[in-house]
PDB file of N, CA and C in Angstrom:
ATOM      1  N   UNK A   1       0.846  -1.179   0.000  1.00  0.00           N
ATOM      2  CA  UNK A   1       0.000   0.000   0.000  1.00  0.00           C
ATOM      3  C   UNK A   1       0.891   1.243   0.000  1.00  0.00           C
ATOM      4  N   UNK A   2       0.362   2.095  -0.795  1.00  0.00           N
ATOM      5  CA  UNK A   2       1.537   3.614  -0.779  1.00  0.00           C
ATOM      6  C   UNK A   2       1.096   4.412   0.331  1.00  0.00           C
ATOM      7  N   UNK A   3       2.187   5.122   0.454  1.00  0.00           N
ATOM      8  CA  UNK A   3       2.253   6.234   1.770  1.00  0.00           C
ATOM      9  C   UNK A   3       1.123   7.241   1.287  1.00  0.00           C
ATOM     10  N   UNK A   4       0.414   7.356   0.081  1.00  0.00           N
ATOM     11  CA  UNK A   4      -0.863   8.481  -0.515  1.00  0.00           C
ATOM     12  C   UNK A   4      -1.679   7.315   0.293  1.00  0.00           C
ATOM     13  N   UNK A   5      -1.683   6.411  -0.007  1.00  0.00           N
ATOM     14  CA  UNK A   5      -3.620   5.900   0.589  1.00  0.00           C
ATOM     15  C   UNK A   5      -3.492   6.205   2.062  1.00  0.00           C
ATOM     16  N   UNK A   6      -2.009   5.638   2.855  1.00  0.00           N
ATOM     17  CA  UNK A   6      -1.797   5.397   4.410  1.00  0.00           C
ATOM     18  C   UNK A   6      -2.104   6.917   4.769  1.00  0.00           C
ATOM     19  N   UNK A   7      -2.168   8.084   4.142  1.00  0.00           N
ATOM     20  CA  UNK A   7      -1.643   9.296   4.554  1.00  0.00           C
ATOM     21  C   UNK A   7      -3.631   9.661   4.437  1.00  0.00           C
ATOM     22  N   UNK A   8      -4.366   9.183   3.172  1.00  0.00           N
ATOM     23  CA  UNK A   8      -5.366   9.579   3.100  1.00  0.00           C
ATOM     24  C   UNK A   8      -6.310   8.505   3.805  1.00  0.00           C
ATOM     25  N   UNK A   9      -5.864   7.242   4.109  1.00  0.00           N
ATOM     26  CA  UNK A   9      -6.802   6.716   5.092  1.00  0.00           C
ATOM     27  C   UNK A   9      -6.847   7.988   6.429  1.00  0.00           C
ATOM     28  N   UNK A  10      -5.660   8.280   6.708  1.00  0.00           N
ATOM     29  CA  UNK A  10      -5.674   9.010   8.064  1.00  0.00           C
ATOM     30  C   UNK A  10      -6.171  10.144   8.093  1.00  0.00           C
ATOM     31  N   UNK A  11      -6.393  11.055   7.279  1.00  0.00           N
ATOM     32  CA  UNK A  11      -6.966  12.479   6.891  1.00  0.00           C
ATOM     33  C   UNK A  11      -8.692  12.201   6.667  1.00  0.00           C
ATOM     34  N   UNK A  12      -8.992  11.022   6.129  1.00  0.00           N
ATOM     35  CA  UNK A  12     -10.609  10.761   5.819  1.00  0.00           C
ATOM     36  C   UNK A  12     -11.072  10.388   7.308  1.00  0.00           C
ATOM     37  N   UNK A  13     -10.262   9.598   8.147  1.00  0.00           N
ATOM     38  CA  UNK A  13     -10.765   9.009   9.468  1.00  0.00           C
ATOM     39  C   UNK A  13     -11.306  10.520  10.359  1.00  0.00           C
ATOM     40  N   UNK A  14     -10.226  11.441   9.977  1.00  0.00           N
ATOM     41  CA  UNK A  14     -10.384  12.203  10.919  1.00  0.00           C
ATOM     42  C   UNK A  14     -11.944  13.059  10.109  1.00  0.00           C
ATOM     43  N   UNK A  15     -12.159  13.518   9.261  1.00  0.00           N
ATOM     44  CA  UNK A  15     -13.508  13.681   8.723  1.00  0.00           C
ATOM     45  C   UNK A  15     -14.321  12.389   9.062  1.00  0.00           C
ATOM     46  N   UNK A  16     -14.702  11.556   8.637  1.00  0.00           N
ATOM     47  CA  UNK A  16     -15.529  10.520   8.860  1.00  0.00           C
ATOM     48  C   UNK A  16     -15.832   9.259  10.093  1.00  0.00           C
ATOM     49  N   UNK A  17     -16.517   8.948  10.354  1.00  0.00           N
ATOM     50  CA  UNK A  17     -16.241   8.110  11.845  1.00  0.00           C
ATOM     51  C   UNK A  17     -16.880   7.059  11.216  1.00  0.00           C
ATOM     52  N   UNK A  18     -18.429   6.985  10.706  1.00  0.00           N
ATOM     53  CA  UNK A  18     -18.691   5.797   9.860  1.00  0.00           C
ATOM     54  C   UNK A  18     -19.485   6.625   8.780  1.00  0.00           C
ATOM     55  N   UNK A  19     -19.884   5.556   7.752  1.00  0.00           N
ATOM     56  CA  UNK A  19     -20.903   6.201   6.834  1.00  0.00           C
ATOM     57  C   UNK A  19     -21.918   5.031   6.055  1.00  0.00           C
ATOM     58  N   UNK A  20     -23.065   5.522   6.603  1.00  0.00           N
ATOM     59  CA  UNK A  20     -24.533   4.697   6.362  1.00  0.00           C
ATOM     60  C   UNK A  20     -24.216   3.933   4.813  1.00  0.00           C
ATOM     61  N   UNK A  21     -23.171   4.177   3.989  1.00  0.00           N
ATOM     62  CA  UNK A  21     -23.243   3.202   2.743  1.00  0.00           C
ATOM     63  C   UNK A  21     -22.184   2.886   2.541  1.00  0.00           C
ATOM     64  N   UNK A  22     -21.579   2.404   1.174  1.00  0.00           N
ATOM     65  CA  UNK A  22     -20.248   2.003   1.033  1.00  0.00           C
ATOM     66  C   UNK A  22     -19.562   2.964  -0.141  1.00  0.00           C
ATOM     67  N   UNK A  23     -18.537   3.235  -0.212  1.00  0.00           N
ATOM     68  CA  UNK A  23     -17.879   4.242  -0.932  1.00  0.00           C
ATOM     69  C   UNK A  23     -16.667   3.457  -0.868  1.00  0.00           C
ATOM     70  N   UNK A  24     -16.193   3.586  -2.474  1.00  0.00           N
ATOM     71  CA  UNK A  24     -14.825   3.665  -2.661  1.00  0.00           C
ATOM     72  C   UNK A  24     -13.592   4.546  -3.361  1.00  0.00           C
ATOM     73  N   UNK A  25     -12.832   5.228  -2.940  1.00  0.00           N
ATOM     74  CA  UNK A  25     -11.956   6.238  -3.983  1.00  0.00           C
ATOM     75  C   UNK A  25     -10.447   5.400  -4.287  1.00  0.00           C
ATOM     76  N   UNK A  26     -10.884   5.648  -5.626  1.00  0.00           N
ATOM     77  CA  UNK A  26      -9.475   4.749  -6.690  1.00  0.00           C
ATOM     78  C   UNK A  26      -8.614   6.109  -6.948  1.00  0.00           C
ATOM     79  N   UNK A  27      -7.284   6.107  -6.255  1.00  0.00           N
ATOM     80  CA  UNK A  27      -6.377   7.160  -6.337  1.00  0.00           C
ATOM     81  C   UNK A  27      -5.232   6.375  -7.706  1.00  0.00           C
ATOM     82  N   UNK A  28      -5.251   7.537  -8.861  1.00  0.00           N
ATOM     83  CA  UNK A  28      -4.523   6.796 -10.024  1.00  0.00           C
ATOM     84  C   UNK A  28      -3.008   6.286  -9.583  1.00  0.00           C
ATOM     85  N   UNK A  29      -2.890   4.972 -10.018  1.00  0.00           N
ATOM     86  CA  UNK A  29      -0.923   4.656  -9.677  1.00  0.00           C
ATOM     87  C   UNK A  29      -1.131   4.483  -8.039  1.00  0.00           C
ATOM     88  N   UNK A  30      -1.842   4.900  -7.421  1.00  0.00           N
ATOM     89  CA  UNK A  30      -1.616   4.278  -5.887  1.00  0.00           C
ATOM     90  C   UNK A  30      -2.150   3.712  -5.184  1.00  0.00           C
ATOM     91  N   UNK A  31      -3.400   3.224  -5.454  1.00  0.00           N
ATOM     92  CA  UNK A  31      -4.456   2.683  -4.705  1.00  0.00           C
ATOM     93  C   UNK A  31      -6.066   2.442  -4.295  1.00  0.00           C
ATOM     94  N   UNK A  32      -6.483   2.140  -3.691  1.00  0.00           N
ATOM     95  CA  UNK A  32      -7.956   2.389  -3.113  1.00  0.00           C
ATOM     96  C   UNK A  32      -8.691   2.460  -1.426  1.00  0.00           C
ATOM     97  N   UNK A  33      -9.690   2.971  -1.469  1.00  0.00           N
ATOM     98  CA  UNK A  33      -9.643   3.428   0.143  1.00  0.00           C
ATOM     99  C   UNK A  33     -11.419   3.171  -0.331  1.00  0.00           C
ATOM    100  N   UNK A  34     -11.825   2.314   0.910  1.00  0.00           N
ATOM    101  CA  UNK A  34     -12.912   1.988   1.343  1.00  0.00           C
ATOM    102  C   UNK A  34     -13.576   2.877   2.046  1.00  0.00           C
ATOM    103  N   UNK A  35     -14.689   3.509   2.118  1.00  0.00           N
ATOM    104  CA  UNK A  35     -15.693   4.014   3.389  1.00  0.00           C
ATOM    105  C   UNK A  35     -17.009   2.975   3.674  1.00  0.00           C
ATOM    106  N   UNK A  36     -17.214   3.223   5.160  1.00  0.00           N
ATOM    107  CA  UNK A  36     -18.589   2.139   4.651  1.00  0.00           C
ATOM    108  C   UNK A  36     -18.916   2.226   6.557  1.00  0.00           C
ATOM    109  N   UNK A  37     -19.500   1.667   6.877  1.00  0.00           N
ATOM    110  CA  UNK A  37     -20.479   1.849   8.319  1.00  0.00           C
ATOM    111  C   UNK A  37     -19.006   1.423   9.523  1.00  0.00           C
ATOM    112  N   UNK A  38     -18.228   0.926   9.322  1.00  0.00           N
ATOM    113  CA  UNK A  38     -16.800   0.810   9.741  1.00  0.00           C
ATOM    114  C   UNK A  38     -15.970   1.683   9.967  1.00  0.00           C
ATOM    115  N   UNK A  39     -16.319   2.757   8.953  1.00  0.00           N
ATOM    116  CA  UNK A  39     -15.085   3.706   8.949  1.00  0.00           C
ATOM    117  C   UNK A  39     -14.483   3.912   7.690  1.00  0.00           C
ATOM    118  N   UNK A  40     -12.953   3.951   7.652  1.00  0.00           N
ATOM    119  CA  UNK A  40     -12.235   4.312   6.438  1.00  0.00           C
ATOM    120  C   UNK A  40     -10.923   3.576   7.232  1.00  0.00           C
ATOM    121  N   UNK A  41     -10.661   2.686   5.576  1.00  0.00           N
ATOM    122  CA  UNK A  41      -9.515   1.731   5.607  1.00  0.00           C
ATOM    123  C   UNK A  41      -8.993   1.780   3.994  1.00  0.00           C
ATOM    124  N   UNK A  42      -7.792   1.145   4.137  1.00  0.00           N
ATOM    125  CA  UNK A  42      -7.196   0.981   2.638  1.00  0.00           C
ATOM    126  C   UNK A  42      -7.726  -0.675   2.138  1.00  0.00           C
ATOM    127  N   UNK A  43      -8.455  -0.709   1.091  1.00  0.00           N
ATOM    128  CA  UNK A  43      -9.443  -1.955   0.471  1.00  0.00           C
ATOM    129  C   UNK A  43      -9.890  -1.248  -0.786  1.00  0.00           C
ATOM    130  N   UNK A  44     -10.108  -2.404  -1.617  1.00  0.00           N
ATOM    131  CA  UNK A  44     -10.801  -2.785  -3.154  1.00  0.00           C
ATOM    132  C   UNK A  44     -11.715  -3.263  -3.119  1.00  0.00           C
ATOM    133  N   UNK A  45     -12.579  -3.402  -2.414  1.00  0.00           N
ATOM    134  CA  UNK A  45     -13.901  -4.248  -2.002  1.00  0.00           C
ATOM    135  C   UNK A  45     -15.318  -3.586  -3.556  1.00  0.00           C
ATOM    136  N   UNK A  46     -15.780  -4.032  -3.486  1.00  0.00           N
ATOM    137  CA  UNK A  46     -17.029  -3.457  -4.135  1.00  0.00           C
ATOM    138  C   UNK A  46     -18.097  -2.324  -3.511  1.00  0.00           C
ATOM    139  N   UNK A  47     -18.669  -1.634  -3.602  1.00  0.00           N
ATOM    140  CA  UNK A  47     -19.011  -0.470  -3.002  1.00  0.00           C
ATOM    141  C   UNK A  47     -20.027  -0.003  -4.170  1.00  0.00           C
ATOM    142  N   UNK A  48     -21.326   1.106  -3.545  1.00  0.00           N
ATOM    143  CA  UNK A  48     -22.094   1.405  -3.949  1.00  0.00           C
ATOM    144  C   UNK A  48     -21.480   1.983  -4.821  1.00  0.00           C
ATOM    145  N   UNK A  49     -21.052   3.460  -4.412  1.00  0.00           N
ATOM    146  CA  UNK A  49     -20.307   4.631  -5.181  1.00  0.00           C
ATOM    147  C   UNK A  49     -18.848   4.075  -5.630  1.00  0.00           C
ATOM    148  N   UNK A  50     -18.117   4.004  -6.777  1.00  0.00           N
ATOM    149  CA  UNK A  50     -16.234   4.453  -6.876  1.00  0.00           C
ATOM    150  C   UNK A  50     -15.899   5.803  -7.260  1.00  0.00           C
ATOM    151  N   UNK A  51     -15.076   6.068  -6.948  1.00  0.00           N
ATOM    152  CA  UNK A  51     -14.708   7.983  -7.395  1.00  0.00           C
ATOM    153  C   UNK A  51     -13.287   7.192  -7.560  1.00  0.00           C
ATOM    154  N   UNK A  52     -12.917   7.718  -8.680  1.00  0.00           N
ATOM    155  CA  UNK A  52     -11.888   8.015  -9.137  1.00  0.00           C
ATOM    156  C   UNK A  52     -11.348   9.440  -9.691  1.00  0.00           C
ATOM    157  N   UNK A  53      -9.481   9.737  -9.180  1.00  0.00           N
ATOM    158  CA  UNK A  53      -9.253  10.506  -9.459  1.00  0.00           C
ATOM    159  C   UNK A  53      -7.706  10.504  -9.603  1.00  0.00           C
ATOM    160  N   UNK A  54      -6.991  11.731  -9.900  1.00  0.00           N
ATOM    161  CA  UNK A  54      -5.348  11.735  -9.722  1.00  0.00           C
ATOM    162  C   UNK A  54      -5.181  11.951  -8.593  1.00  0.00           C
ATOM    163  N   UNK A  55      -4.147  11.940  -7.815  1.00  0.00           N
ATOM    164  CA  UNK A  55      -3.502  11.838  -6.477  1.00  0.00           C
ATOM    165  C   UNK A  55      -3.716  13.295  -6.287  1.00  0.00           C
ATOM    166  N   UNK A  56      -3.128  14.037  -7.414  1.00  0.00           N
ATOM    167  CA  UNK A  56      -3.513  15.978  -7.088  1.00  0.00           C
ATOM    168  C   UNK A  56      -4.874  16.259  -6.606  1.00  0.00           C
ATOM    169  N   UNK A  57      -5.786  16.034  -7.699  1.00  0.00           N
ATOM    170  CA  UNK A  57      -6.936  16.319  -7.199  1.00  0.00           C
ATOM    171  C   UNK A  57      -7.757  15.659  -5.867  1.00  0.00           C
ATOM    172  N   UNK A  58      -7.487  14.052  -5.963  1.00  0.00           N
ATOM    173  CA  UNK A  58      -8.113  13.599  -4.298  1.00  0.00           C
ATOM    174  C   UNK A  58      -7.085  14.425  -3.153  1.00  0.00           C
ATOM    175  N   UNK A  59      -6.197  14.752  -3.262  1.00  0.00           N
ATOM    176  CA  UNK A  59      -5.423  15.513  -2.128  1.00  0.00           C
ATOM    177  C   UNK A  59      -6.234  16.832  -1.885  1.00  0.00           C
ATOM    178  N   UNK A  60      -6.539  17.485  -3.019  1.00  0.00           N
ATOM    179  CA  UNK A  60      -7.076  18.918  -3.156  1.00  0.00           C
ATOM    180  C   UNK A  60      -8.585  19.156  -2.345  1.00  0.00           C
ATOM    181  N   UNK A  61      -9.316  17.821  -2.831  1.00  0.00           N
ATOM    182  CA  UNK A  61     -10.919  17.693  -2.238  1.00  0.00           C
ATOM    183  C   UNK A  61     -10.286  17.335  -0.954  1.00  0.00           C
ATOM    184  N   UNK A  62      -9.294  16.530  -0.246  1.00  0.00           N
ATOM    185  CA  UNK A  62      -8.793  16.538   0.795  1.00  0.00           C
ATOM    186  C   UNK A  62      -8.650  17.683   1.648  1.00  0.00           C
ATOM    187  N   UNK A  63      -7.785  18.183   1.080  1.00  0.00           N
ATOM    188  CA  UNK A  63      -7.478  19.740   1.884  1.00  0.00           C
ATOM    189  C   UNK A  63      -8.407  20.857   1.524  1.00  0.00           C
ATOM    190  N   UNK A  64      -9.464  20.687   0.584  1.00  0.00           N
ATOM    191  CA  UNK A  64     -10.309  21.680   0.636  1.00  0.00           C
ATOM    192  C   UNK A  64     -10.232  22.900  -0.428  1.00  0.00           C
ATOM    193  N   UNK A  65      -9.078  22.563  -1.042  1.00  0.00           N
ATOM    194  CA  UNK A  65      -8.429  23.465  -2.300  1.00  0.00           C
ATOM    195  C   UNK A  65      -9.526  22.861  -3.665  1.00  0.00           C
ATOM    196  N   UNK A  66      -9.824  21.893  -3.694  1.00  0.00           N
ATOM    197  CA  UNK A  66     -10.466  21.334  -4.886  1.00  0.00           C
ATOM    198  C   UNK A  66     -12.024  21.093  -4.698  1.00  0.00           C
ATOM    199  N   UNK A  67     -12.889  21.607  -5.013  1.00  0.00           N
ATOM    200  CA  UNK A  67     -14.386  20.950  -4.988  1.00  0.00           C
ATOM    201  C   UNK A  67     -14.908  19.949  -5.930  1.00  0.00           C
ATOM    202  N   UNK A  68     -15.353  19.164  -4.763  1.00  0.00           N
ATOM    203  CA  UNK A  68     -15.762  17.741  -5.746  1.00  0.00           C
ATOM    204  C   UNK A  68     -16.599  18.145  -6.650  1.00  0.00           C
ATOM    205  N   UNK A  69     -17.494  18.609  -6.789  1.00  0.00           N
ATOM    206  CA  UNK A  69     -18.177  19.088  -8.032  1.00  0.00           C
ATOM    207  C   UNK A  69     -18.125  19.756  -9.341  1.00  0.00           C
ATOM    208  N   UNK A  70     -17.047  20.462  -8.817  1.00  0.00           N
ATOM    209  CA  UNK A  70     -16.600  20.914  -9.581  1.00  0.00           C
ATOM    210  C   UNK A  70     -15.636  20.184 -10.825  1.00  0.00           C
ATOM    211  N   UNK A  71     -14.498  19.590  -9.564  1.00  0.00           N
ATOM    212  CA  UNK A  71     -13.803  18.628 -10.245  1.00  0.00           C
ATOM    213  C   UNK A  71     -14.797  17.226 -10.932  1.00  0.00           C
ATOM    214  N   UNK A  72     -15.710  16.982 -11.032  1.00  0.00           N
ATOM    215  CA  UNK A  72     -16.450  16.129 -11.438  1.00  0.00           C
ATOM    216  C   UNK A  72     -16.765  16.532 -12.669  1.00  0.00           C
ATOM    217  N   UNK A  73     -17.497  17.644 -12.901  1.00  0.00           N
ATOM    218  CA  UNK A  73     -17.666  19.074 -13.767  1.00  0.00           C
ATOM    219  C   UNK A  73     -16.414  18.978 -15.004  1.00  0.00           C
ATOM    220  N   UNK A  74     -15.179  18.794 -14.052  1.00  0.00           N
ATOM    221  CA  UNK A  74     -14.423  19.429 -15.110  1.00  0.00           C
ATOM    222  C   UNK A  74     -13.785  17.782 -15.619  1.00  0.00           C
ATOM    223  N   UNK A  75     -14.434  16.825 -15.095  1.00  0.00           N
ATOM    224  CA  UNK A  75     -13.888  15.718 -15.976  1.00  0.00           C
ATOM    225  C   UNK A  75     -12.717  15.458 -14.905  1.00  0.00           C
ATOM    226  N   UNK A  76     -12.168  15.787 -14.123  1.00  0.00           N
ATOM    227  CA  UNK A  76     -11.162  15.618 -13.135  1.00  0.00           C
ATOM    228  C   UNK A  76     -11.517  14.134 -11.941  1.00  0.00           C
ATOM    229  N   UNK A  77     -12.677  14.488 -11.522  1.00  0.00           N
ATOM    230  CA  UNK A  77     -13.208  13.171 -11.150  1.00  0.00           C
ATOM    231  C   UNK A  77     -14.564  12.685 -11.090  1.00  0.00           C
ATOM    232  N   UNK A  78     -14.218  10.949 -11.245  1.00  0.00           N
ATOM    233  CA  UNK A  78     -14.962  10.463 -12.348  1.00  0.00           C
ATOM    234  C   UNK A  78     -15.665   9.729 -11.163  1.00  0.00           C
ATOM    235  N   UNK A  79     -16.970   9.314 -11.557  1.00  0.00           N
ATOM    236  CA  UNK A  79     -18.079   8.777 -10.678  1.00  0.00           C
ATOM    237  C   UNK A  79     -18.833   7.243 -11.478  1.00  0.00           C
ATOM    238  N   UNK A  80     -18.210   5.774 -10.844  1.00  0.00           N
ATOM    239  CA  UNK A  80     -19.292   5.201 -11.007  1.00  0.00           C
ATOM    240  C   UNK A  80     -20.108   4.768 -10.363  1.00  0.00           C
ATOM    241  N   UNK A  81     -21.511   4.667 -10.403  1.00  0.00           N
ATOM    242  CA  UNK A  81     -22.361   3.616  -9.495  1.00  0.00           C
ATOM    243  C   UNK A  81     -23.436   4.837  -8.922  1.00  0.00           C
ATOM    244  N   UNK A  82     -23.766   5.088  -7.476  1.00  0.00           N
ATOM    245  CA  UNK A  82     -24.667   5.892  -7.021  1.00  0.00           C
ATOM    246  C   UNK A  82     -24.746   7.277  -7.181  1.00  0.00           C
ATOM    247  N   UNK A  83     -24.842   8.041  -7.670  1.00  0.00           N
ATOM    248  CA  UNK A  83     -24.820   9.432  -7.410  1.00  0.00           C
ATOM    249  C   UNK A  83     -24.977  10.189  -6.026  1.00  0.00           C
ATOM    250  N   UNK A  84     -26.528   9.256  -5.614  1.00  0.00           N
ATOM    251  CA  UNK A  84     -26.918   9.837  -4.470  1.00  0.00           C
ATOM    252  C   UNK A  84     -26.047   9.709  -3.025  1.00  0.00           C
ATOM    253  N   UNK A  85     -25.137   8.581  -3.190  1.00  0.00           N
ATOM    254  CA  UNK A  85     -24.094   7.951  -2.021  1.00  0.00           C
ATOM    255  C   UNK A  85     -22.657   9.210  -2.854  1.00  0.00           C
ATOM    256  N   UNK A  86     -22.647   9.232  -3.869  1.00  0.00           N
ATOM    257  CA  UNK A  86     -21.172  10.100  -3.990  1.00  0.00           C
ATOM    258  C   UNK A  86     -21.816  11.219  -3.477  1.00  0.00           C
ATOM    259  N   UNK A  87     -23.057  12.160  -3.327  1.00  0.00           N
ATOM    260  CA  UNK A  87     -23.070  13.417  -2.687  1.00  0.00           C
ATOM    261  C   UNK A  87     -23.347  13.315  -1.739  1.00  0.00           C
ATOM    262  N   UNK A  88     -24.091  11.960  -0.783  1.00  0.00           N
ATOM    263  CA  UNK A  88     -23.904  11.825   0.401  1.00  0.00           C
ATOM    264  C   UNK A  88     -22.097  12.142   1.162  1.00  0.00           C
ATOM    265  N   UNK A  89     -21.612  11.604   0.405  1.00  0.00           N
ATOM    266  CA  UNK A  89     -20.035  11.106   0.733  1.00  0.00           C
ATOM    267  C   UNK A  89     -19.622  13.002   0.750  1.00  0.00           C
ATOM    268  N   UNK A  90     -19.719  13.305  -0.251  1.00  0.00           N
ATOM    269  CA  UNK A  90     -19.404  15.421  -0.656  1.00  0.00           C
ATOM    270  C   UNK A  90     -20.023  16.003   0.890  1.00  0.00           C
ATOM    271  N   UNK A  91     -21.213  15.682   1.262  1.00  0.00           N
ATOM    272  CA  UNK A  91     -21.247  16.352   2.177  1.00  0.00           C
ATOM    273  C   UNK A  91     -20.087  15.814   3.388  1.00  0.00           C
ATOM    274  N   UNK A  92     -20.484  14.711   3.550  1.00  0.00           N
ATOM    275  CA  UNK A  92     -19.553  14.501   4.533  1.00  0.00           C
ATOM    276  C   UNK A  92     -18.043  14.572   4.753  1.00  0.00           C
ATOM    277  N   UNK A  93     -17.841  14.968   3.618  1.00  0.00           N
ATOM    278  CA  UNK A  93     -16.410  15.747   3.222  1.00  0.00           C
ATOM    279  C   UNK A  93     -15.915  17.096   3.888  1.00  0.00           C
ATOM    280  N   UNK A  94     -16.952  17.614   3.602  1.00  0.00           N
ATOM    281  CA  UNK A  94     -17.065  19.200   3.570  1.00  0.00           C
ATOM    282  C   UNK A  94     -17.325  20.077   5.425  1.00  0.00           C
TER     283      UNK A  94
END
């Protein structure tokens, strides 16, 4: 597992404690990170929502420099599966 997922498991924990569905974010070249009624861990599991993105931009919606919507908007990151669980997930970001 790369030091980006270990670094963003630990930055999502501290936003999130659990979350009523399952979410997954595919960081390009480094990995994947689970959310789900557990918490936030580094896993590939199957999940309602996947978000995929580059390491820049999931860092950015991380720190608050990047809006997921935007970046979604601009083709930056990509959404398959629920909609309604990826803006569940945006709020609980934010």
């Amino acid at each position: 597992m790369s030091n980006v997922v270990n670094a963003a498991v630990e930055k999502l924990s501290e936003k999130i404690d659990s979350f009523g569905s399952t979410a997954k974010f595919v960081i390009e070249d480094e990995g994947a990170i689970m959310i789900d009624e557990n918490g936030v861990r580094a896993g590939d599991e199957e999940a309602e929502v996947t978000l995929f993105a580059s390491r820049d931009t999931f860092e950015g919606i991380l720190n608050g420099s990047v809006n997921p919507a935007t970046a979604f908007m601009m083709g930056k990151l990509k959404i398959d599966g629920s909609m309604g669980v990826a803006m569940q997930l945006g709020q609980a970001l934010s």
